[in-house]
N, C-alpha and C. Protein backbone atom coordinates (compact mmCIF):
# COMPACT_ATOMS: atom_id res chain seq x y z
N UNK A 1 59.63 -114.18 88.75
CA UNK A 1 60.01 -115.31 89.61
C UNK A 1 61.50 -115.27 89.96
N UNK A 2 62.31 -114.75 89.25
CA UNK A 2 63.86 -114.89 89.11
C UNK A 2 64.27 -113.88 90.38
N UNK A 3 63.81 -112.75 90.33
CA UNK A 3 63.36 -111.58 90.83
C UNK A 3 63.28 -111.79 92.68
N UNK A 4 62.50 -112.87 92.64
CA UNK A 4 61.87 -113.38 93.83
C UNK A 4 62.80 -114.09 94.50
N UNK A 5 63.68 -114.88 93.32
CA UNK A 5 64.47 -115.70 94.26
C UNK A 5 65.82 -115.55 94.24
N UNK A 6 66.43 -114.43 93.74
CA UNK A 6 67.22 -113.45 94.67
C UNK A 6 66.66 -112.77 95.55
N UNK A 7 65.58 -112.48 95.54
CA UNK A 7 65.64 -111.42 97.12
C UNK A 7 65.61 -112.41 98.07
N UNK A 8 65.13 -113.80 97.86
CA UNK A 8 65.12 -114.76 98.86
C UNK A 8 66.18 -115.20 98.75
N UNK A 9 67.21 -115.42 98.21
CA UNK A 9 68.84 -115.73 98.46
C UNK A 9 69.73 -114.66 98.97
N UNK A 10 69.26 -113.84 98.68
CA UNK A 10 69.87 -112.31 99.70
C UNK A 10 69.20 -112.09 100.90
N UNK A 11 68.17 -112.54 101.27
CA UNK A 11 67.41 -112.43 103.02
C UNK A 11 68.17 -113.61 103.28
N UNK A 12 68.19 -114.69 102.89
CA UNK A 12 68.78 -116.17 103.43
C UNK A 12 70.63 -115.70 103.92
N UNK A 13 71.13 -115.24 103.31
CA UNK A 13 72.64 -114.74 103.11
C UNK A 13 72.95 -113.65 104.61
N UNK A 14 71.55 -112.51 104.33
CA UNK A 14 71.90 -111.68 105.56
C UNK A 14 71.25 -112.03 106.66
N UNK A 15 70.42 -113.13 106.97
CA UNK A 15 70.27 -113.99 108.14
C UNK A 15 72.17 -114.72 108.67
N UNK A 16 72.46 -115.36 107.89
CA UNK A 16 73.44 -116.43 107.97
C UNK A 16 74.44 -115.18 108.55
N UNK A 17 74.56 -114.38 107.74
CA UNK A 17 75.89 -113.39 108.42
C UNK A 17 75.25 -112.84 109.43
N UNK A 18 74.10 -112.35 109.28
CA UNK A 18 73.78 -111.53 111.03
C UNK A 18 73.62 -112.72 112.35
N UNK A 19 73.37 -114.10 111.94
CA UNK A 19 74.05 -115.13 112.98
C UNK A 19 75.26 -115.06 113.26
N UNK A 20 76.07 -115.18 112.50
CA UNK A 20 77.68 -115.42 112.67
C UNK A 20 78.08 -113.90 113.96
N UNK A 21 77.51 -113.02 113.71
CA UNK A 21 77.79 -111.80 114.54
C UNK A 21 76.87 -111.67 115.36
N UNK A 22 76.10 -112.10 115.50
CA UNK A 22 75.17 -112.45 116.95
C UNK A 22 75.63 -113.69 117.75
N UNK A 23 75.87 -114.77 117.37
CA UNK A 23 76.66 -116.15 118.23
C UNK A 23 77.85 -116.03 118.43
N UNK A 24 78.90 -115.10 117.44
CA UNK A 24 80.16 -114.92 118.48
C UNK A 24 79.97 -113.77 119.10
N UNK A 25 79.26 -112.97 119.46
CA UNK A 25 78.93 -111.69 119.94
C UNK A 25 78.36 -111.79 121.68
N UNK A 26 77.37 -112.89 121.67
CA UNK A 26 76.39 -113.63 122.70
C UNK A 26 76.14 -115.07 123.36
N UNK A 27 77.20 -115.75 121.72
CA UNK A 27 77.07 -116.80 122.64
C UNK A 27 75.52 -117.60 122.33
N UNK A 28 75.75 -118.76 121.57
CA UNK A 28 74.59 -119.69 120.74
C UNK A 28 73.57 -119.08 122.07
N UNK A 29 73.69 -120.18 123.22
CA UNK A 29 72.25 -120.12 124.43
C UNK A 29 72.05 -118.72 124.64
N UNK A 30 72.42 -117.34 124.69
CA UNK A 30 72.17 -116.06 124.89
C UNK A 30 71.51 -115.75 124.06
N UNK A 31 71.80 -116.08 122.74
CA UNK A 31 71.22 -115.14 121.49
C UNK A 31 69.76 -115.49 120.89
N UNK A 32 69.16 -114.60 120.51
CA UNK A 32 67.94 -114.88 120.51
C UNK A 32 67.66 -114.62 118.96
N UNK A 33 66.13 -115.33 118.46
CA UNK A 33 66.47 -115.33 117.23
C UNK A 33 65.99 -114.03 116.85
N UNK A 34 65.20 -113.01 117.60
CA UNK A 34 64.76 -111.75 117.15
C UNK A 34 65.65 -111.21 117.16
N UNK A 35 67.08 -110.86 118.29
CA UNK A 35 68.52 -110.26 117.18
C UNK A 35 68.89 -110.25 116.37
N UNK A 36 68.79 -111.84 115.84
CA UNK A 36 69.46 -112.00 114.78
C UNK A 36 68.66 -111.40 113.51
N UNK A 37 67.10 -111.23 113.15
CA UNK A 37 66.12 -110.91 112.33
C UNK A 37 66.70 -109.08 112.48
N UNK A 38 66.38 -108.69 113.51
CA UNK A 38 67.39 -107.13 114.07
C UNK A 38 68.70 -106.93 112.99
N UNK A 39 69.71 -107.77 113.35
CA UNK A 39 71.05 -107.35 112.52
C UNK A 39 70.72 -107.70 111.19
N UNK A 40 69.82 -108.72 110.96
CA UNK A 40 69.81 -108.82 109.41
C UNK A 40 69.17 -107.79 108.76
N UNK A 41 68.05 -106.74 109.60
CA UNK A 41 67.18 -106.05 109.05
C UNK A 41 65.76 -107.08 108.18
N UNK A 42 65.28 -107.97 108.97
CA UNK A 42 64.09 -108.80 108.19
C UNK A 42 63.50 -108.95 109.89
N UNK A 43 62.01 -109.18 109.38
CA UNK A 43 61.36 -109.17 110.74
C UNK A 43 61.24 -110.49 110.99
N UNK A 44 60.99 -110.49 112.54
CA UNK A 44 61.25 -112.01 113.04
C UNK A 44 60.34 -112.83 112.61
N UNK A 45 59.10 -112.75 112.35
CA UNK A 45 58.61 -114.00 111.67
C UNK A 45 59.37 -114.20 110.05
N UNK A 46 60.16 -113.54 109.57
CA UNK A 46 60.64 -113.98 107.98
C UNK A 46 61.79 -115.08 108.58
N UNK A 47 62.31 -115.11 109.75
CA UNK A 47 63.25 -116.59 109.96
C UNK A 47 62.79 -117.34 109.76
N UNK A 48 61.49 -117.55 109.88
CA UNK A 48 60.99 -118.60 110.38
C UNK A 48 60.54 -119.56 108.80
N UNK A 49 60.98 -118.47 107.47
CA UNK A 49 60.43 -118.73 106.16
C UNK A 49 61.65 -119.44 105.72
N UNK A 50 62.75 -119.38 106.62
CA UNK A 50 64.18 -119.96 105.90
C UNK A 50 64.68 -120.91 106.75
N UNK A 51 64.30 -120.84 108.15
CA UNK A 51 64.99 -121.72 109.26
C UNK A 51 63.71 -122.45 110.17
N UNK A 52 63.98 -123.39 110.68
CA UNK A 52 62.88 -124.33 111.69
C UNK A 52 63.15 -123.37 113.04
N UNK A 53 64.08 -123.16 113.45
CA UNK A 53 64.92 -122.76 114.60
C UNK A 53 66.31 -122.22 115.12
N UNK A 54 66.57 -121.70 115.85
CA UNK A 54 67.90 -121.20 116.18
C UNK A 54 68.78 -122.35 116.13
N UNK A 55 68.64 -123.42 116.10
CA UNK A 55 69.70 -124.53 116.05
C UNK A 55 69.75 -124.56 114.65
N UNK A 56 68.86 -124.63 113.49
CA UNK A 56 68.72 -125.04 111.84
C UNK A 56 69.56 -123.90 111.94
N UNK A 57 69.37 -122.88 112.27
CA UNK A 57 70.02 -121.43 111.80
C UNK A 57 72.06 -121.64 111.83
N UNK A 58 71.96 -122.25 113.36
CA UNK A 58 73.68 -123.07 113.40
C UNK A 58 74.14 -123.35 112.21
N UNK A 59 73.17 -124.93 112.37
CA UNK A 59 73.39 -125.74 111.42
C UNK A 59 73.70 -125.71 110.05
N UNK A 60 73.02 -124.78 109.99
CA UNK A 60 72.86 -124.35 108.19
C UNK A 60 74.06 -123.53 107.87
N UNK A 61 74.41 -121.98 109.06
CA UNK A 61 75.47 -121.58 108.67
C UNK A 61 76.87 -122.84 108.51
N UNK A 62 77.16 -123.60 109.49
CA UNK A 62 77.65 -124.78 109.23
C UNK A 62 78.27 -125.37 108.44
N UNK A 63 77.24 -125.65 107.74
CA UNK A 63 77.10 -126.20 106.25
C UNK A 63 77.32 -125.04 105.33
N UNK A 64 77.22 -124.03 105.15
CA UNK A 64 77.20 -123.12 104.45
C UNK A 64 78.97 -122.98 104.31
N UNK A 65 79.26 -122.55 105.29
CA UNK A 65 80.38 -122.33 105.92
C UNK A 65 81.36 -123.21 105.74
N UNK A 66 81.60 -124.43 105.74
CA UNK A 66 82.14 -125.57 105.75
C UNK A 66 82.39 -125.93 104.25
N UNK A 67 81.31 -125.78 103.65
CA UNK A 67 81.82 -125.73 101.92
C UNK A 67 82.89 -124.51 101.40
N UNK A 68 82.71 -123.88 101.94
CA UNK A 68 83.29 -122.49 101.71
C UNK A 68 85.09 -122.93 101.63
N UNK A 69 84.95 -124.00 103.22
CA UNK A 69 86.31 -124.08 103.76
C UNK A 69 86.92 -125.21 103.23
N UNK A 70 86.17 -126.42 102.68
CA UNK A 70 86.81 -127.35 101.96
C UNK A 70 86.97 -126.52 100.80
N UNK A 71 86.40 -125.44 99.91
CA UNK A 71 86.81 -125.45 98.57
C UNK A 71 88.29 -124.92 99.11
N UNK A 72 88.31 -123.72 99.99
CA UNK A 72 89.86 -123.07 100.03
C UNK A 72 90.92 -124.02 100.31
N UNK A 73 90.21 -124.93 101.14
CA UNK A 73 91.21 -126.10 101.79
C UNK A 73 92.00 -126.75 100.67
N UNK A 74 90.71 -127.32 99.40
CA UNK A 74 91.59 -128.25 98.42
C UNK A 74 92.02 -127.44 97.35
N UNK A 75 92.49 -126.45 97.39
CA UNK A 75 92.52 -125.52 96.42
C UNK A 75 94.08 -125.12 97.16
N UNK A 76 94.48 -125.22 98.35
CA UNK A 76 95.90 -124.81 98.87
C UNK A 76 96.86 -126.03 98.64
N UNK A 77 95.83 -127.30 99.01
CA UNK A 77 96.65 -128.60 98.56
C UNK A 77 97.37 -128.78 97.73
N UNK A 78 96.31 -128.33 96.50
CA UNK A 78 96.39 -128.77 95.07
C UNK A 78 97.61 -127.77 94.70
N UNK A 79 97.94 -126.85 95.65
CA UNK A 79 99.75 -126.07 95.08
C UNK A 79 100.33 -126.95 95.44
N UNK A 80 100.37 -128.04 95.77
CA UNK A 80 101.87 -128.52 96.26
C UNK A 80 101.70 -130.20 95.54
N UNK A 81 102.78 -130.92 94.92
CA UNK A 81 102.85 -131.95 94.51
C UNK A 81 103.62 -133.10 95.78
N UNK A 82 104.32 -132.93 96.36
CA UNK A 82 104.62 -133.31 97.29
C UNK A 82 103.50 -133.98 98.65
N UNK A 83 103.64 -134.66 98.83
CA UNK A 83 102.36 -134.87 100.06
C UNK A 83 102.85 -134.33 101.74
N UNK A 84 104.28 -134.66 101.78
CA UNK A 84 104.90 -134.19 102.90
C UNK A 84 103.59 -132.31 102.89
N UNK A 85 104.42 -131.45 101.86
CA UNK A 85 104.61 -130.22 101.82
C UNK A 85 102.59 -129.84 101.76
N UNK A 86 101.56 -130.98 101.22
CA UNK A 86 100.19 -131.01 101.19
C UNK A 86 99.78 -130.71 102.75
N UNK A 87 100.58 -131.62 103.52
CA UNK A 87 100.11 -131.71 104.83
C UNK A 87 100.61 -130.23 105.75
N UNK A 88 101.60 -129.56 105.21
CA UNK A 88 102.22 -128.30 105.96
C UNK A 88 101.24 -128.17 105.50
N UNK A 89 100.71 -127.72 104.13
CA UNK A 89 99.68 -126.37 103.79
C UNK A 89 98.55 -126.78 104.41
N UNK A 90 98.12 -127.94 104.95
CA UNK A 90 96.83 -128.01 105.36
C UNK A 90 96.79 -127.40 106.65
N UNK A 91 98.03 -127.87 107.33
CA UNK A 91 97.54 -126.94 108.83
C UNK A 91 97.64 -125.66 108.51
N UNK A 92 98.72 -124.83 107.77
CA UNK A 92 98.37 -123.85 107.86
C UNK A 92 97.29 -123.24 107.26
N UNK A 93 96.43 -123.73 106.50
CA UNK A 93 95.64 -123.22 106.09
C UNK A 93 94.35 -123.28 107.08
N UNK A 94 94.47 -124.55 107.49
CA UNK A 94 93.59 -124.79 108.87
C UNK A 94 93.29 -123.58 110.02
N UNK A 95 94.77 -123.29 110.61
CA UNK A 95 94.94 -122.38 111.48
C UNK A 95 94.62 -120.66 110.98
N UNK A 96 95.02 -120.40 109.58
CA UNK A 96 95.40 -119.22 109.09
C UNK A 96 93.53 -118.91 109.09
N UNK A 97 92.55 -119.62 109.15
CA UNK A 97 91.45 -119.33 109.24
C UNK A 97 91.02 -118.58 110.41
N UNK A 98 91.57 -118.67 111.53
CA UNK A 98 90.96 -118.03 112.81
C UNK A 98 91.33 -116.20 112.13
N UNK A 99 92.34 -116.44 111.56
CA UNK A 99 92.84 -114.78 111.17
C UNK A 99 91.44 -114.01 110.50
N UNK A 100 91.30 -115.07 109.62
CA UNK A 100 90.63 -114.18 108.48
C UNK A 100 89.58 -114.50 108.77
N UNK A 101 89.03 -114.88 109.71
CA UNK A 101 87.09 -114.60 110.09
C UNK A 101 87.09 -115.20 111.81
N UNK A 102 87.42 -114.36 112.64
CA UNK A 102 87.67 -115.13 114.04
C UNK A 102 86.43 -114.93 114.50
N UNK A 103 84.97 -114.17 114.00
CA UNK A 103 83.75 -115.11 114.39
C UNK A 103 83.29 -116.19 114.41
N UNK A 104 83.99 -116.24 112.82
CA UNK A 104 83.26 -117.72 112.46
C UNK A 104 83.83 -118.33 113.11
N UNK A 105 85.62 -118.31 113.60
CA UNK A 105 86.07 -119.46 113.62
C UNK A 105 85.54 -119.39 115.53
N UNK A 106 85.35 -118.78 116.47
CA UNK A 106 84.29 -118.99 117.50
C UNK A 106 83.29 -119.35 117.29
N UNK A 107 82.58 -119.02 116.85
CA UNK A 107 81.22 -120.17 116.38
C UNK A 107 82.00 -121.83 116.39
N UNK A 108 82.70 -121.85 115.45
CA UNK A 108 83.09 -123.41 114.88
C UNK A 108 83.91 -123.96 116.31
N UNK A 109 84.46 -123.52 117.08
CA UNK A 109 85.28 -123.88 118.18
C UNK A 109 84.48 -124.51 119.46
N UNK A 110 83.78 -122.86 119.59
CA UNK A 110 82.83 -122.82 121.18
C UNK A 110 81.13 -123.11 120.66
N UNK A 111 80.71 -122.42 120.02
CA UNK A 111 79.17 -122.20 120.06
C UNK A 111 78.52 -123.56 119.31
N UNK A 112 79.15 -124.61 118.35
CA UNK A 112 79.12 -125.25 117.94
C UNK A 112 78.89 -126.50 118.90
N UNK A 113 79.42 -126.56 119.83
CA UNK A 113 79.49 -127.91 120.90
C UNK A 113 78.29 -127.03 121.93
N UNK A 114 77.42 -126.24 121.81
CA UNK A 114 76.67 -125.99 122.72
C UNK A 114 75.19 -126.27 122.11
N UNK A 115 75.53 -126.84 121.08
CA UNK A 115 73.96 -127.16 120.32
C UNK A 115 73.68 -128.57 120.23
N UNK A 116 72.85 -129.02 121.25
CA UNK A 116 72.84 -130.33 122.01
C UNK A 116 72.30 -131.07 120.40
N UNK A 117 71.23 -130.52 119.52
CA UNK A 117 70.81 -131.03 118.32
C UNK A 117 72.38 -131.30 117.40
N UNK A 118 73.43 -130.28 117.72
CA UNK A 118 74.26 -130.09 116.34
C UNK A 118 75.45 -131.90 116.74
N UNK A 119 75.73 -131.64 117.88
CA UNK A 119 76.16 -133.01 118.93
C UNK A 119 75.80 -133.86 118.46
N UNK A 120 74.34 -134.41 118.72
CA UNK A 120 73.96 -135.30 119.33
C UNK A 120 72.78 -136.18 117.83
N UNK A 121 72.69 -134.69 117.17
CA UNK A 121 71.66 -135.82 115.90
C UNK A 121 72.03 -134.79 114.28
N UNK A 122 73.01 -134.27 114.47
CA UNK A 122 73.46 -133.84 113.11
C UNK A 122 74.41 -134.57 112.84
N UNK A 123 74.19 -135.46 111.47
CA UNK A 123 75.33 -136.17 110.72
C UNK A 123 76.04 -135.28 110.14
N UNK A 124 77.38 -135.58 110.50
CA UNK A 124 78.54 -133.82 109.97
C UNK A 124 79.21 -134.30 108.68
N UNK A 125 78.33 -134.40 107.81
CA UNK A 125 79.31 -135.10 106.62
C UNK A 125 80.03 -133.77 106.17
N UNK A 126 80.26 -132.59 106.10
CA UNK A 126 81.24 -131.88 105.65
C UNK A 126 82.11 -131.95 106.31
N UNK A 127 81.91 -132.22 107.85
CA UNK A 127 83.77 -132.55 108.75
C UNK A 127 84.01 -133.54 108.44
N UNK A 128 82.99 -134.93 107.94
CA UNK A 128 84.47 -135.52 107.27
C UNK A 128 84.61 -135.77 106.25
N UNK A 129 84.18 -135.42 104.87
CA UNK A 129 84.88 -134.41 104.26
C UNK A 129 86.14 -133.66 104.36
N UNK A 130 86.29 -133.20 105.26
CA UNK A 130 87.29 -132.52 105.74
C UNK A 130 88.49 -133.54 106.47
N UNK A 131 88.00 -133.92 107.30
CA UNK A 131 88.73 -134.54 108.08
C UNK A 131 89.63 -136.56 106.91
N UNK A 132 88.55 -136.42 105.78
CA UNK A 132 89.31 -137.40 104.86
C UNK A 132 90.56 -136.50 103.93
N UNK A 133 90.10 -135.09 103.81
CA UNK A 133 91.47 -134.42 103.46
C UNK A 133 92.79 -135.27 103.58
N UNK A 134 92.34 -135.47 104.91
CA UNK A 134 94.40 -135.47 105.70
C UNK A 134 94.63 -136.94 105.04
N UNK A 135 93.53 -137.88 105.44
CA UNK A 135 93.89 -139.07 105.34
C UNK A 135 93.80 -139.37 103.80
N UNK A 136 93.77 -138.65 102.42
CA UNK A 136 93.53 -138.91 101.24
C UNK A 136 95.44 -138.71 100.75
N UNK A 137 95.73 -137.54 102.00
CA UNK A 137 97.22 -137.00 101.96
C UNK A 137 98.10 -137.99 102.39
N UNK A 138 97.38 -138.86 103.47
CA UNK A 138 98.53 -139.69 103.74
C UNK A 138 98.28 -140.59 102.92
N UNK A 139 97.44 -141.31 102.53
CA UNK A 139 97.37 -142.36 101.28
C UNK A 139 98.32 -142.11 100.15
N UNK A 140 98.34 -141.16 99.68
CA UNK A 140 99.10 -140.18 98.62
C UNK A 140 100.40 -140.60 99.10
N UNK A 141 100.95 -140.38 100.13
CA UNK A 141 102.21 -140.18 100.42
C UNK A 141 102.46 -141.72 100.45
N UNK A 142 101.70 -142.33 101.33
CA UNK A 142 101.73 -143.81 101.36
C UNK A 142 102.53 -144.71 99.99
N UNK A 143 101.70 -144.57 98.94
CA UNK A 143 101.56 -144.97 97.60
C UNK A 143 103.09 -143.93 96.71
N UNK A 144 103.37 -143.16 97.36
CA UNK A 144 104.49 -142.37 96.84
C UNK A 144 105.99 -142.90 97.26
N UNK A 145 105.63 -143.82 98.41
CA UNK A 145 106.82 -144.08 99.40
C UNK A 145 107.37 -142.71 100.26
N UNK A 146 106.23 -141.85 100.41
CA UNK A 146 107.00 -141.06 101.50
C UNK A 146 106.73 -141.14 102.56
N UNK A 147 105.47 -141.63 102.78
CA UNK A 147 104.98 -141.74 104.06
C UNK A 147 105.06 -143.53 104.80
N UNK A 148 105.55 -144.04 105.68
CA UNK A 148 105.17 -144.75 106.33
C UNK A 148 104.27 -146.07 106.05
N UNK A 149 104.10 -147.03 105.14
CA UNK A 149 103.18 -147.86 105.26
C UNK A 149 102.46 -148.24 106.27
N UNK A 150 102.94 -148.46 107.19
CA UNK A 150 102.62 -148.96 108.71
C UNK A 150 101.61 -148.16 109.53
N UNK A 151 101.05 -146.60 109.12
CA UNK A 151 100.32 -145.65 109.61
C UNK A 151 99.26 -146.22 109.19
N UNK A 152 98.12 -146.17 110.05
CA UNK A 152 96.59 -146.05 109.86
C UNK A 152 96.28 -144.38 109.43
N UNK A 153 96.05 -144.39 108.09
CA UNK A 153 95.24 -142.92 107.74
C UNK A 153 94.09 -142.79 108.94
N UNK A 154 93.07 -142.87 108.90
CA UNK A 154 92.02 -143.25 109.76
C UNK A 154 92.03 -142.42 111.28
N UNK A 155 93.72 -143.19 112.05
CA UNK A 155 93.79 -142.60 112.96
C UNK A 155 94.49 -141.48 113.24
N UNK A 156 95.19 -141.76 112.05
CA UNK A 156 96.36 -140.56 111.79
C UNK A 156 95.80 -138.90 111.54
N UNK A 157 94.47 -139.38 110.77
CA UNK A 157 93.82 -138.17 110.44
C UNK A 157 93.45 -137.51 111.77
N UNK A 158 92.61 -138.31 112.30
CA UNK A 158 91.95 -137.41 113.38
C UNK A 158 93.26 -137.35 114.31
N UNK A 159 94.57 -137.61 114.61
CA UNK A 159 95.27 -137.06 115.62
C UNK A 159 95.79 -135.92 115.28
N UNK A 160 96.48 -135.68 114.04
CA UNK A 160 96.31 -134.47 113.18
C UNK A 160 95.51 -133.36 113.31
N UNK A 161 94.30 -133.50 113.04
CA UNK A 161 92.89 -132.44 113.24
C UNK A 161 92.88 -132.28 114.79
N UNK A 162 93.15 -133.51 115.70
CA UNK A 162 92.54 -133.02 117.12
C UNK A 162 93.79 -132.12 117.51
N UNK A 163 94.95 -131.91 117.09
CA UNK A 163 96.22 -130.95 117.53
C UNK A 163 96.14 -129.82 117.17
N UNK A 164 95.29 -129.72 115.59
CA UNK A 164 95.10 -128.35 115.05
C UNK A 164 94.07 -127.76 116.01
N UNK A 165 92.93 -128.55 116.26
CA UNK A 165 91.50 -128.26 116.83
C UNK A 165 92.01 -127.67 117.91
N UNK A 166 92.87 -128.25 118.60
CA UNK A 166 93.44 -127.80 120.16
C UNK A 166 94.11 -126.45 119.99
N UNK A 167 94.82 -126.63 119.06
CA UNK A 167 95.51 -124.84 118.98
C UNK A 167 94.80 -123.91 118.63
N UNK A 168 93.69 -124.40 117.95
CA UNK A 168 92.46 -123.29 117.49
C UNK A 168 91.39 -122.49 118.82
N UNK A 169 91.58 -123.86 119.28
CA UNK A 169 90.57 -123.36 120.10
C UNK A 169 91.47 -122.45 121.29
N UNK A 170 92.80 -122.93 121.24
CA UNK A 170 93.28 -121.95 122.45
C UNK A 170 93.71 -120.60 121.75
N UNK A 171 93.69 -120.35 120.69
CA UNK A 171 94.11 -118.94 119.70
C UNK A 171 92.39 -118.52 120.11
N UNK A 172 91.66 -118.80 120.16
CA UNK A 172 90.11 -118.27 119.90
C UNK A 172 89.97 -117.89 121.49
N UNK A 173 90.22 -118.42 122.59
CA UNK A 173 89.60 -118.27 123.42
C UNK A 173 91.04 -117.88 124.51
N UNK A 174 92.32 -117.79 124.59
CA UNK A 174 93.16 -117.13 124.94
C UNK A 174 93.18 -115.60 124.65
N UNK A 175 93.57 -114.91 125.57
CA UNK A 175 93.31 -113.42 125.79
C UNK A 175 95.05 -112.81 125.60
N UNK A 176 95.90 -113.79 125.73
CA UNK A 176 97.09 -113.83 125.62
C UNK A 176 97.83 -114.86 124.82
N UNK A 177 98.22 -114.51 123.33
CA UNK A 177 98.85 -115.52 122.47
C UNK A 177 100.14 -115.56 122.41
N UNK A 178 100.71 -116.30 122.84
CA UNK A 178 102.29 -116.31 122.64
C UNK A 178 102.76 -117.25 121.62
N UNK A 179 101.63 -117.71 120.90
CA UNK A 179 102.51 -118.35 119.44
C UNK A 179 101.39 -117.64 118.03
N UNK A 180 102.53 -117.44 117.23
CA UNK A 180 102.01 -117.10 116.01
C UNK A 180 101.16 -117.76 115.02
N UNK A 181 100.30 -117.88 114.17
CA UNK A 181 99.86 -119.31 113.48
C UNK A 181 100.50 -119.83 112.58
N UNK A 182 101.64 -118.51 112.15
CA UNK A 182 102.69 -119.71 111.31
C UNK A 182 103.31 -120.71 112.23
N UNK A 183 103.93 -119.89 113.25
CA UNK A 183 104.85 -121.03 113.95
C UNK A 183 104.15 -122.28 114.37
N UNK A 184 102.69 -122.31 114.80
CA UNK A 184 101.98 -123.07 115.27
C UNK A 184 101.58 -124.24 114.47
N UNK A 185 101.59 -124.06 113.07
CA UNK A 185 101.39 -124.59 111.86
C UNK A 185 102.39 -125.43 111.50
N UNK A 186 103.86 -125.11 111.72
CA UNK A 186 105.05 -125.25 111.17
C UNK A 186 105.73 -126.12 112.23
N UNK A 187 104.96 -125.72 113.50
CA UNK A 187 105.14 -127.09 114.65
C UNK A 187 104.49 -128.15 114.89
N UNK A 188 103.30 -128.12 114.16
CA UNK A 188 102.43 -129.04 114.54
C UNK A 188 102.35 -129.97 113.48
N UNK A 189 102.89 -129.76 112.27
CA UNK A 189 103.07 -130.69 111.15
C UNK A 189 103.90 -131.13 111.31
N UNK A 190 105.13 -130.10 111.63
CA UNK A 190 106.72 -131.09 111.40
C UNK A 190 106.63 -132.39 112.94
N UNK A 191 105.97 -132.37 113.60
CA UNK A 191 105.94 -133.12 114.44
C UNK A 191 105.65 -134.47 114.04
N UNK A 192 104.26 -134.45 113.73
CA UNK A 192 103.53 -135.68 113.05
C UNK A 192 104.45 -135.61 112.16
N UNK A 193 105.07 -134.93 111.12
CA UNK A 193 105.81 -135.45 109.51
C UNK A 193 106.98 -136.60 110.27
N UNK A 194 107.77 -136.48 111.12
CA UNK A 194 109.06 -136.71 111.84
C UNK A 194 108.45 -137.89 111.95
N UNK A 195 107.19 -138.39 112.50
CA UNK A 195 107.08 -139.98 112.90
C UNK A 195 106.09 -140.64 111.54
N UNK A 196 105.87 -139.66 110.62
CA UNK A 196 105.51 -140.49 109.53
C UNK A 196 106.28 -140.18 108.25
N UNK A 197 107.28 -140.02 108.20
CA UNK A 197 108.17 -139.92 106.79
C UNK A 197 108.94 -141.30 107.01
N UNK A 198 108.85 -141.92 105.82
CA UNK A 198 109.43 -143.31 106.01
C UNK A 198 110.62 -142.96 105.78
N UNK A 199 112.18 -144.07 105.99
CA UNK A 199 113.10 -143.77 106.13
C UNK A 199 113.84 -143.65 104.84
């Protein structure tokens, strides 16, 4: 039995990665799910033993994926005692992701908003998860006296994430980069830090 369910956690594993390189490759609506059964080496009816559909297949990498990125996420935090210096490492750690897997991070940018199910009726509790990161940082800082009383975490978070989101997506889908992701990281925090470091 044990036997069984590794080989079924190792077919489940090389589905999920032969998606990730078929949807940034083709493009979610292009790709079909018999490619993806193709790159994994499993025949196309065995998807159908792990996934409902090419959207579950998203979804799931997703989720898969997304745990992966909160553990690294709170694990860069947790170097720094400072909350100011929490919030540098988060963008850069945010951004420094397109480096080190720029499929995934196309999938998560572009192919992600083309899955009318992933939109429209998937509850994304790992983005926020994620997205309470920032605002757990500004609380922190709040309660430290470094940050601002007067800030809404709440909104603060998502203006934060939507600046990173914006530079991500133009590093992913620009053919021509003229900023680095340190610098991009190192501008996009000290910005927000400047109007929330109390005086």
């Amino acid at each position: 039995m044990k036997r069984k369910n590794k080989k079924s956690t190792d077919k489940h594993r090389r589905i999920i990665a032969a998606a990730v390189k078929v949807f940034a490759k083709n493009g979610f609506y292009n790709s079909k799910v018999s490619e993806i059964a193709r790159a994994a080496n499993v025949a196309d009816g065995t998807i159908y033993l792990y996934f409902q559909n090419k959207d579950d297949i998203l979804i799931t990498l997703f989720e898969e994926e997304m745990q992966r990125i909160l553990d690294a996420m709170r694990a860069a935090i947790a170097e720094h005692d400072d909350p100011a210096e929490k919030l540098k490492a988060f963008a850069k750690a945010h951004l420094s992701l397109l480096q080190s897997n720029a499929e995934l991070a196309e999938i998560i940018q572009v192919e992600l908003r083309q899955s009318s199910k992933f939109m429209k009726e998937y509850h994304n509790e790992k983005f926020y998860e994620y997205l309470n990161l920032i605002s757990s940082i500004i609380r922190e800082g709040q309660e430290k006296g470094v940050f601002r009383k007067d800030i809404e975490p709440g909104i603060a978070k998502r203006a934060i994430w939507g600046a990173l989101d914006e530079m991500s997506r133009y590093w992913v889908l620009s053919s021509t980069r003229k900023y680095s992701i340190a610098t991009a990281a190192d501008e996009i925090s000290s910005y927000f830090l400047r109007g929330m470091l109390a005086a």
